[in-house]
Protein backbone atom coordinates (compact mmCIF):
# COMPACT_ATOMS: atom_id res chain seq x y z
CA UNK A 1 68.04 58.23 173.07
CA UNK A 2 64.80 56.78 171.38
CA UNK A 3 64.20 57.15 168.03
CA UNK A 4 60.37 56.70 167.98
CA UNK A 5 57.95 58.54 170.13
CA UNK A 6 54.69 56.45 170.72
CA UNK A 7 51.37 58.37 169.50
CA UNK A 8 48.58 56.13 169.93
CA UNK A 9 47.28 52.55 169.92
CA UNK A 10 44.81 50.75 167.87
CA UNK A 11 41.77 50.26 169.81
CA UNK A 12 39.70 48.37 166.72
CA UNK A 13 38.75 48.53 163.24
CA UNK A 14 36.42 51.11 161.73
CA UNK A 15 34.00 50.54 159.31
CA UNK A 16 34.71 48.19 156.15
CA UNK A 17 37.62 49.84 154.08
CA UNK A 18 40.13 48.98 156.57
CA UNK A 19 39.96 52.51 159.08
CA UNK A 20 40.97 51.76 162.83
CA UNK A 21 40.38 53.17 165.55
CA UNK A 22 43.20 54.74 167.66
CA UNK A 23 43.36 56.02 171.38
CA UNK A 24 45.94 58.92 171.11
CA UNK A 25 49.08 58.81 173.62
CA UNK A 26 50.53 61.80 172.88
CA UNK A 27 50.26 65.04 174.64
CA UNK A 28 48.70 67.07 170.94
CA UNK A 29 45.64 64.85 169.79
CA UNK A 30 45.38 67.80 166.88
CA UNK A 31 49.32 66.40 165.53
CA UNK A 32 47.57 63.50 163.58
CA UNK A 33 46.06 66.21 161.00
CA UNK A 34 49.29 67.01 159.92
CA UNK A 35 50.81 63.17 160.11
CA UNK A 36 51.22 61.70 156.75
CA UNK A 37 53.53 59.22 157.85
CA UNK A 38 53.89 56.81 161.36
CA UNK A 39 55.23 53.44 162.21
CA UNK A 40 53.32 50.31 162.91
CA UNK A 41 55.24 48.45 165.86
CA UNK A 42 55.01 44.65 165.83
CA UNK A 43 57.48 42.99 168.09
CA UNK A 44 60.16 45.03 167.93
CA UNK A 45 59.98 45.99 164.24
CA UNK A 46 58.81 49.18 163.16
CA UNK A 47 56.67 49.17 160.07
CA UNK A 48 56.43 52.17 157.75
CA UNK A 49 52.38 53.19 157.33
CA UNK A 50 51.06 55.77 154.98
CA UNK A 51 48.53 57.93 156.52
CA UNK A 52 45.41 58.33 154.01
CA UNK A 53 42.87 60.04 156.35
CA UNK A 54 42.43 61.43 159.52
CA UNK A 55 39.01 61.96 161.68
CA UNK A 56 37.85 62.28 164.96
CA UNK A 57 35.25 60.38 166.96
CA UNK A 58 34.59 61.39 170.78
CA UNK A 59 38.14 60.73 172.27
CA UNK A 60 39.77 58.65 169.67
CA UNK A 61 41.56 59.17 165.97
CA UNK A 62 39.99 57.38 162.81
CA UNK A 63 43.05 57.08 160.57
CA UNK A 64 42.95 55.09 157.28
CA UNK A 65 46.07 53.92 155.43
CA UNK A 66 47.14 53.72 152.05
CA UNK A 67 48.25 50.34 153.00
CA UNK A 68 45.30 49.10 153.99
CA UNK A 69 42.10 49.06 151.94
CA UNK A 70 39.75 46.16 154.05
CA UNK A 71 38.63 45.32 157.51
CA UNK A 72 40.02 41.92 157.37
CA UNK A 73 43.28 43.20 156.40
CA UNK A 74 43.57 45.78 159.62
CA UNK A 75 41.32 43.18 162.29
CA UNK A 76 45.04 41.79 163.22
CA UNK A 77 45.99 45.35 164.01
CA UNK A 78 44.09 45.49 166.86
CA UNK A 79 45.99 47.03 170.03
CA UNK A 80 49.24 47.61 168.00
CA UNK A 81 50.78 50.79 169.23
CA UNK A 82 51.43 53.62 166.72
CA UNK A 83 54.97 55.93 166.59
CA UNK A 84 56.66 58.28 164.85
CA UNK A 85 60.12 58.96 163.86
CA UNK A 86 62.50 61.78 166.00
CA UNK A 87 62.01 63.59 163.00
CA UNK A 88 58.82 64.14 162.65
CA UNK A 89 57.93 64.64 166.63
CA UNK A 90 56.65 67.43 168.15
CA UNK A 91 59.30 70.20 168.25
CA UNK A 92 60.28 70.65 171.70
CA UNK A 93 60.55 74.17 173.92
CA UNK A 94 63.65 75.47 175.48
CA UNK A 95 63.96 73.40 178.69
CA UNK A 96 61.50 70.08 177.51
CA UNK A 97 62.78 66.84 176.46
CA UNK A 98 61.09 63.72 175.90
CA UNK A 99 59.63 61.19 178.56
CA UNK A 100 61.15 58.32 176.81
CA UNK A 101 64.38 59.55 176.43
CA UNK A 102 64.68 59.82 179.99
CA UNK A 103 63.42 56.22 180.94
CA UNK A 104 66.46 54.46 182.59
CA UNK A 105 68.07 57.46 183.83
CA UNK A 106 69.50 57.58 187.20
CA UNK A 107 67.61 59.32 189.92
CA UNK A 108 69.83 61.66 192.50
CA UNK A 109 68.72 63.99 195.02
CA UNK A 110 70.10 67.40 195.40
CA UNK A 111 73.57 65.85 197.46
CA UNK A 112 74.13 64.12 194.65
CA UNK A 113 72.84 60.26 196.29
CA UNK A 114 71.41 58.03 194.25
CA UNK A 115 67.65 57.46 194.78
CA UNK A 116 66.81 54.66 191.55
CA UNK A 117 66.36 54.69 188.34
CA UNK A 118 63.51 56.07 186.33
CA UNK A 119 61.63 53.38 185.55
CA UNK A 120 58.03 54.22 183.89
CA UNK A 121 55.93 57.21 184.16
CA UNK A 122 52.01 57.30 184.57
CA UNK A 123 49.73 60.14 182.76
CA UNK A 124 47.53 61.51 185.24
CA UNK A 125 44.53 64.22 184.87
CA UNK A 126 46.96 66.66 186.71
CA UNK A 127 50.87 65.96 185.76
CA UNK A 128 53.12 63.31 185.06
CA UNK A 129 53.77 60.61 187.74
CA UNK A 130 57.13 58.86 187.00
CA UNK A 131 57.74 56.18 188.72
CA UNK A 132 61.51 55.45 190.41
CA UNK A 133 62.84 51.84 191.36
CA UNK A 134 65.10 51.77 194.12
CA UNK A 135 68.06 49.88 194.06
CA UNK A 136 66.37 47.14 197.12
CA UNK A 137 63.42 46.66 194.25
CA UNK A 138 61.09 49.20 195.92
CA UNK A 139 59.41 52.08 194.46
CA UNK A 140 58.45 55.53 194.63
CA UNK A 141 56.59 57.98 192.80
CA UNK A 142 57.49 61.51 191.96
CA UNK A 143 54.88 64.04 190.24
CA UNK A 144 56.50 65.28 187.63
CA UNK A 145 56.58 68.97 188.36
CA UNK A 146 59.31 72.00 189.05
CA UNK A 147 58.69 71.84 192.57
CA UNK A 148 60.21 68.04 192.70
CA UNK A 149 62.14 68.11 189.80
CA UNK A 150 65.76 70.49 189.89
CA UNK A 151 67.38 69.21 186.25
CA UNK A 152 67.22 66.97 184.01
CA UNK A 153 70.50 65.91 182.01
CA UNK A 154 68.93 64.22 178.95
CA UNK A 155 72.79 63.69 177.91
CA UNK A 156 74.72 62.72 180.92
CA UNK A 157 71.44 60.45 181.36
CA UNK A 158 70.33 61.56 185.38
CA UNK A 159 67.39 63.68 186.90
CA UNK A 160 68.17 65.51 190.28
CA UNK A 161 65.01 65.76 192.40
CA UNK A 162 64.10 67.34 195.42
CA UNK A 163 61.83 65.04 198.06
CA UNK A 164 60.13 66.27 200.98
CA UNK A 165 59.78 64.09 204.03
CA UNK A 166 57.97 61.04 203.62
CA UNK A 167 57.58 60.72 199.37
CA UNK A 168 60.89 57.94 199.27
CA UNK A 169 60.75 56.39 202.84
CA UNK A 170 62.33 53.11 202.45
CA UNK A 171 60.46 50.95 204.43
């Protein structure tokens, strides 16, 4: 299972006292007034940042950080994705889970075949999209909604789907 949850990337800096500006990724824009701590990721290193303010401009977050008091020191900052720890994620409902921590699981339909693997998922206006690779390298997509999906076994790592004619065709 993952233990960070991206939030948002860093679009570009803000101003002169080191503010950037951040393109939220998760499903609650509104969590970031309540963040006082998230992770920086660079490479695959997760840096600890302080969270000193929190605004809102159109459709993007103005954070500052306590670790960051100039434009020169965030300008390398730029695109850098943002997370947060398990702990401090969204509490989830009866039934949810996390997107991430179903990446890689295997894909079944309701006999029990295997379909793929869950590969990536797309955020759409409507749903979900998640996106299945087939053993042969091909691809499907699945919208991410009861109709489609049957369970999902966060723990035994596999999602049992339901297709309708035509959505997996192998060709």
């Amino acid at each position: 299972m993952e233990d960070y949850f991206r939030i948002g990337v860093i679009t570009t800096t803000h101003g002169l006292k080191g503010e950037v500006k951040v393109f939220p990724t998760t499903e609650d824009p509104g969590r970031f007034e309540d963040l006082e701590k998230c992770y920086l990721k660079d490479k695959n290193e997760y840096k600890p940042l302080t969270v000193s303010s929190v605004r809102y401009f159109k459709n993007l977050v103005i954070l500052g950080f306590k670790e960051y008091t100039d434009i020169d020191q965030v300008m390398p900052l730029r695109s850098k994705e943002l997370y947060v720890d398990r702990e401090h994620a969204i509490p989830l409902e009866e039934g949810e889970y996390y997107v991430a921590d179903i990446l890689g699981c295997d894909v079944l339909d309701e006999e029990g075949k295997k379909l793929g693997i869950l590969e990536d998922y797309m955020e759409t206006g409507a749903q979900d999209v998640y996106r299945i690779r087939r053993d042969n390298g091909k691809e499907f997509l699945l919208p991410a909604v009861d109709e489609f999906i049957k369970k999902v076994d966060v723990e035994g790592r596999k999602m049992i789907i339901r297709l309708i004619p035509g959505m997996a065709d192998e060709e």
